[in-house]
Each structure stands twice: as C-alpha cells, then as structure tokens.
C-alpha atoms as a PDB file:
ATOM      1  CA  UNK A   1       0.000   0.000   0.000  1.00  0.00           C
ATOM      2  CA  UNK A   2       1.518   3.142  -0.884  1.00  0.00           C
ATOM      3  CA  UNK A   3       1.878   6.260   1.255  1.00  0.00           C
ATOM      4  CA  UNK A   4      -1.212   8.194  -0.569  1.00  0.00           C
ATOM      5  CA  UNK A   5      -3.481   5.226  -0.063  1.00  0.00           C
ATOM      6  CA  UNK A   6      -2.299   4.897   3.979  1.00  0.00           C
ATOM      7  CA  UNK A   7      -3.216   8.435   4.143  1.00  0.00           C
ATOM      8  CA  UNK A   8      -6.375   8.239   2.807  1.00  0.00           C
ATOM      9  CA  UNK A   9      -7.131   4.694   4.572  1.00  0.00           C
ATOM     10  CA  UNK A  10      -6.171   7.215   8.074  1.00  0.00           C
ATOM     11  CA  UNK A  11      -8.369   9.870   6.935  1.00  0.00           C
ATOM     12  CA  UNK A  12     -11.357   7.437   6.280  1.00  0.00           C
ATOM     13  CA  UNK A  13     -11.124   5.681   9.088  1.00  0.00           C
ATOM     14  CA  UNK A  14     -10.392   9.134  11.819  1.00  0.00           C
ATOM     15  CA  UNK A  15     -13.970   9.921   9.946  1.00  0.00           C
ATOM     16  CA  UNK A  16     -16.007   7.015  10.838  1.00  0.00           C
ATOM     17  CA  UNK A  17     -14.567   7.282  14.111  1.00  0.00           C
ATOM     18  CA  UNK A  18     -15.977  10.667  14.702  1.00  0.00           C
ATOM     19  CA  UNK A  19     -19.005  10.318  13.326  1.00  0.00           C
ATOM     20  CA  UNK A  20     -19.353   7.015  16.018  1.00  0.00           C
ATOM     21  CA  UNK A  21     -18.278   8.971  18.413  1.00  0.00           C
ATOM     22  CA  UNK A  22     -20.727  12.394  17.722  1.00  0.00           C
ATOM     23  CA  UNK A  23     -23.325   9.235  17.576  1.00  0.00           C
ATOM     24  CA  UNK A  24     -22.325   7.762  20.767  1.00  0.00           C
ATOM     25  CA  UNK A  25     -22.035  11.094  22.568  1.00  0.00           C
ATOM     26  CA  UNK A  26     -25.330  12.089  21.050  1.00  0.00           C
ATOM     27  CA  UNK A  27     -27.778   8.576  22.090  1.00  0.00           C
ATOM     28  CA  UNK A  28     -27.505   6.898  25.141  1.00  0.00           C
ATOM     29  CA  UNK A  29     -27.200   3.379  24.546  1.00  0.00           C
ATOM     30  CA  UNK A  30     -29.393   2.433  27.751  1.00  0.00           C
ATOM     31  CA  UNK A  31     -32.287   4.127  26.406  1.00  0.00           C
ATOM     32  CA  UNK A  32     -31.899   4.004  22.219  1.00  0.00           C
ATOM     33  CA  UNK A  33     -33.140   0.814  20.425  1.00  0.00           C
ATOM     34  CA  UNK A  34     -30.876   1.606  17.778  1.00  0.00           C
ATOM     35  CA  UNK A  35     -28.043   0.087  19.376  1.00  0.00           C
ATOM     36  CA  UNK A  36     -27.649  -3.654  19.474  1.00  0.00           C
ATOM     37  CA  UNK A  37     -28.379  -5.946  22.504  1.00  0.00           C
ATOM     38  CA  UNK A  38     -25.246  -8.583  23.424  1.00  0.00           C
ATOM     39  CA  UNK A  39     -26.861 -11.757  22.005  1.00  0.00           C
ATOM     40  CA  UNK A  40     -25.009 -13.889  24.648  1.00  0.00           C
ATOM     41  CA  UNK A  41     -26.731 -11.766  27.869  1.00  0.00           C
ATOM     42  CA  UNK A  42     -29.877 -12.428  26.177  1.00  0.00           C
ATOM     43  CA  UNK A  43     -29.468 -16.108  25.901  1.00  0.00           C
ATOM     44  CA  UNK A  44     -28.268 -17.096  28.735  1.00  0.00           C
ATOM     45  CA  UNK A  45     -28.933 -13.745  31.127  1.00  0.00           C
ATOM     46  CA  UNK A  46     -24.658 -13.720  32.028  1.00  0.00           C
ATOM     47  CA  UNK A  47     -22.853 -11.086  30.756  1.00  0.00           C
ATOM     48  CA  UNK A  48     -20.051 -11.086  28.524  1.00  0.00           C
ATOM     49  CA  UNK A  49     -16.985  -9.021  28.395  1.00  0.00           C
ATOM     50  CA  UNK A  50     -18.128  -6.785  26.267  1.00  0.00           C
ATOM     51  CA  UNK A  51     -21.729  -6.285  28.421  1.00  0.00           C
ATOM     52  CA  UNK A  52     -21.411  -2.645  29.032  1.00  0.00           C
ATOM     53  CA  UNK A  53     -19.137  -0.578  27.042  1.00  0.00           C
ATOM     54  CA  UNK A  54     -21.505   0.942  24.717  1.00  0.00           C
ATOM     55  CA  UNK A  55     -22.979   2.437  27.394  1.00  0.00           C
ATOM     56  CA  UNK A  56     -19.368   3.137  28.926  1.00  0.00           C
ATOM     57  CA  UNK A  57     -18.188   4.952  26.043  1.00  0.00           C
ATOM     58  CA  UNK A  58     -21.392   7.343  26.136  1.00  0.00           C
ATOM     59  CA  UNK A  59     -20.515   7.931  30.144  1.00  0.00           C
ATOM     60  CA  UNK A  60     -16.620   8.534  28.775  1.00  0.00           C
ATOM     61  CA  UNK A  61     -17.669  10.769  25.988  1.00  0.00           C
ATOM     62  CA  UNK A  62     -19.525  12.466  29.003  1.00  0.00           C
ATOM     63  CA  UNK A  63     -16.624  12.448  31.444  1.00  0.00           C
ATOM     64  CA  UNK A  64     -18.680  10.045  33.691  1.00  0.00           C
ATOM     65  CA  UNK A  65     -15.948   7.794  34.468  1.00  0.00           C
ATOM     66  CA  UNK A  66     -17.374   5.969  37.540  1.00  0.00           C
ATOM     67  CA  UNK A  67     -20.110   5.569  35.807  1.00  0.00           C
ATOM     68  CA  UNK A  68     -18.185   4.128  32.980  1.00  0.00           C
ATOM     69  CA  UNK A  69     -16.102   2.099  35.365  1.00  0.00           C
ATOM     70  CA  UNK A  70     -19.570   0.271  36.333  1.00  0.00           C
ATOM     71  CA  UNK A  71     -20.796  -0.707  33.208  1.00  0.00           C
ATOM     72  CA  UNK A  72     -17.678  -2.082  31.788  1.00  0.00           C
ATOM     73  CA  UNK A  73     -13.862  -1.825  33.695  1.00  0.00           C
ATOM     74  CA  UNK A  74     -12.205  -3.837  31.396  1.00  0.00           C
ATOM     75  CA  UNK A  75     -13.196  -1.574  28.798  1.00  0.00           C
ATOM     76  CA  UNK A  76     -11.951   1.348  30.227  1.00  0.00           C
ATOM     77  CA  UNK A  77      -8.765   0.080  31.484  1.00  0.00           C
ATOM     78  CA  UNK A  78      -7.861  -1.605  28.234  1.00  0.00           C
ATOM     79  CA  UNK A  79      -8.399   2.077  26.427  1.00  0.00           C
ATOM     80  CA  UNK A  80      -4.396   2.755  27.132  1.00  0.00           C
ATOM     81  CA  UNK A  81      -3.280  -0.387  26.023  1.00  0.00           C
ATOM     82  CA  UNK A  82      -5.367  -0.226  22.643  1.00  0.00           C
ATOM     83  CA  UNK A  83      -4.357   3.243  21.955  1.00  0.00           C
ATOM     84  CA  UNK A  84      -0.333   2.006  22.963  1.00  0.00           C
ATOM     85  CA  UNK A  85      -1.299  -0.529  20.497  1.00  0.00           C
ATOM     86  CA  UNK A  86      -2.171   1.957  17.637  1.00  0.00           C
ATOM     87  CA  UNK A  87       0.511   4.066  18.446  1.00  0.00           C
ATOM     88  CA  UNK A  88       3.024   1.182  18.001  1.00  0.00           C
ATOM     89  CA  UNK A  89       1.782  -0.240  14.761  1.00  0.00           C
ATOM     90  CA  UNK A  90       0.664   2.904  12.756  1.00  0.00           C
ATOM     91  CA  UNK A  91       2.519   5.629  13.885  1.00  0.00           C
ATOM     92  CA  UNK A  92       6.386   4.313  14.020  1.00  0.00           C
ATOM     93  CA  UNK A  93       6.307   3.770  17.510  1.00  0.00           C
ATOM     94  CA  UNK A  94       7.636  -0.048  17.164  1.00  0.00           C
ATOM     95  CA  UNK A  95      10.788   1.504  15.666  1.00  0.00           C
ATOM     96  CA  UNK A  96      11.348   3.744  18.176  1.00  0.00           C
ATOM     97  CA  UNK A  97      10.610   1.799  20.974  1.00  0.00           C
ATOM     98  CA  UNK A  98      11.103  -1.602  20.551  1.00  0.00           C
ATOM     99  CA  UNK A  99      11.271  -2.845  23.939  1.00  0.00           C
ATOM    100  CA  UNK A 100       7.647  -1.307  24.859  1.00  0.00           C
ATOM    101  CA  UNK A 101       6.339  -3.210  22.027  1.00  0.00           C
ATOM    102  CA  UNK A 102       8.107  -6.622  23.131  1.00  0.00           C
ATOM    103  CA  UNK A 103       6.807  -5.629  26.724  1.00  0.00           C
ATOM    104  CA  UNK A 104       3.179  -5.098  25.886  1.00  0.00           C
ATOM    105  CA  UNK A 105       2.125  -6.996  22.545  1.00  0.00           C
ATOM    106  CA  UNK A 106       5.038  -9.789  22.467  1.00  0.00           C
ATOM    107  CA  UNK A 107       5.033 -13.785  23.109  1.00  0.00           C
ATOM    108  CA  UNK A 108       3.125 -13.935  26.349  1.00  0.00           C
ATOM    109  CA  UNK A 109       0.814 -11.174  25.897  1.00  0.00           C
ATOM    110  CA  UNK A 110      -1.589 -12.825  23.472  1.00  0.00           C
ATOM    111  CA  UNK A 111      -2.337 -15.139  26.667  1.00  0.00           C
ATOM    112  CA  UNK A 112      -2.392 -12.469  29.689  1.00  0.00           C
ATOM    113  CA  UNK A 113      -4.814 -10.905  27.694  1.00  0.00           C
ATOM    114  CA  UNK A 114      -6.983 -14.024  27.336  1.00  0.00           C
ATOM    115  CA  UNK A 115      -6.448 -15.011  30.859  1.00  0.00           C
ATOM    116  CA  UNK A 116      -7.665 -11.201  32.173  1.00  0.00           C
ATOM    117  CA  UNK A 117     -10.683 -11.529  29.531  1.00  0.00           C
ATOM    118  CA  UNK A 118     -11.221 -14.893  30.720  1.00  0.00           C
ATOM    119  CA  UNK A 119     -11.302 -13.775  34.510  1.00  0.00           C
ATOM    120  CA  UNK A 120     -13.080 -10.540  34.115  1.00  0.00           C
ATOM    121  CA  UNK A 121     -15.816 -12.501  32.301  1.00  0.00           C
ATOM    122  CA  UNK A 122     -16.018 -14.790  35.015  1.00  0.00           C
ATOM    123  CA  UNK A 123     -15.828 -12.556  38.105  1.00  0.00           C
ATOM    124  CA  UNK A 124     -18.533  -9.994  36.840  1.00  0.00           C
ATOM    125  CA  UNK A 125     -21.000 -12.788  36.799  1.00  0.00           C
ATOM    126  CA  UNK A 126     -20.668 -14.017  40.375  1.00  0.00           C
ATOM    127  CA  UNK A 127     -19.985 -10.733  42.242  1.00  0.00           C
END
C-alpha cells in the first residue's frame, strides 16, 4: 500500500470514528433501540466481556468515568493499552521503541490478555 493510499485509509477511518463517536455522545445506549443488545446476555442472562461498554463509552464521551467504570472496567482500562497498540503499529512507535512493544504486545501477551478476559468474564458474573 503506498503512502497516498495509507493516508487516505487514516483519513477514512479518523472519519467514521468521529461520526461514532458524535453518535455515541449524542444517544444513550441504555435508552436508544438503535443500538444492538449482546446476544449472549440475552441467551443465557450472564454477561459477557463486552456487556457494558456501549454504554461506557457514552458515560466517557460524558466524562462520567465511575459511571463508565460500572458498566464495563475492562473496557476502560484496556483504552491505554489499545491506543499504545495503535501508536506502536501505525505511527512508528515499534521503531522507536522496541522494547515497549516486546513488553506489551510480544510472546506472552496474546495469553495475559486471554487469561484477564477470561477472569473478568467470570468474576462480573458471580460478584
């Protein structure tokens, strides 16, 4: 992919995410039926991992961060580590630090994330 097409690949994709955000910020999940219900809570009445965070991004967007904490933590603790993430593999920061991205998205990370998902999941549904 050539530089002209990464930049317009960037530009398209910083647009959908603002116009998800300005939608986000705009509905409140809890109370639109436009936004989707998890199809696992409804089947079996647990909650997934993912249970939650559209209605924690709305309380982020909002600067409700307790509130956002409640609905989903994982979500809003793994908000650093995805935007490390991006900054690693789009914007040169592998190359200029090598040892974060070793650290944080090498061998063994793959499974501490799974094992966190894997114990969040589990924990939210019997406390």
């Amino acid at each position: 992919m050539g530089r002209g097409a990464k930049i317009g690949l960037g530009i398209a994709i910083a647009l959908v995410a603002v116009i998800l955000l300005f939608v986000f910020y705009t509905l409140d999940p809890g109370e639109q039926p436009f936004f989707p219900r998890c199809p696992f809570l409804l089947l079996t009445s647990y909650e997934c991992p993912g249970c939650g965070s559209q209605r924690a991004i709305h309380s982020l967007l909002h600067f409700d961060f307790k509130a956002a904490f409640r609905y989903n933590a994982l979500m809003v603790l793994a908000i650093p580590y995805i935007l490390v993430g991006i900054y690693l593999q789009y914007f040169g920061g592998s190359r200029r630090h090598p040892k974060v991205e070793k650290l944080l998205f090498g061998r063994w990370s793959a499974l501490t994330v799974l094992v966190l998902v894997l114990a969040f999941w589990i924990g939210r549904n019997l406390f």
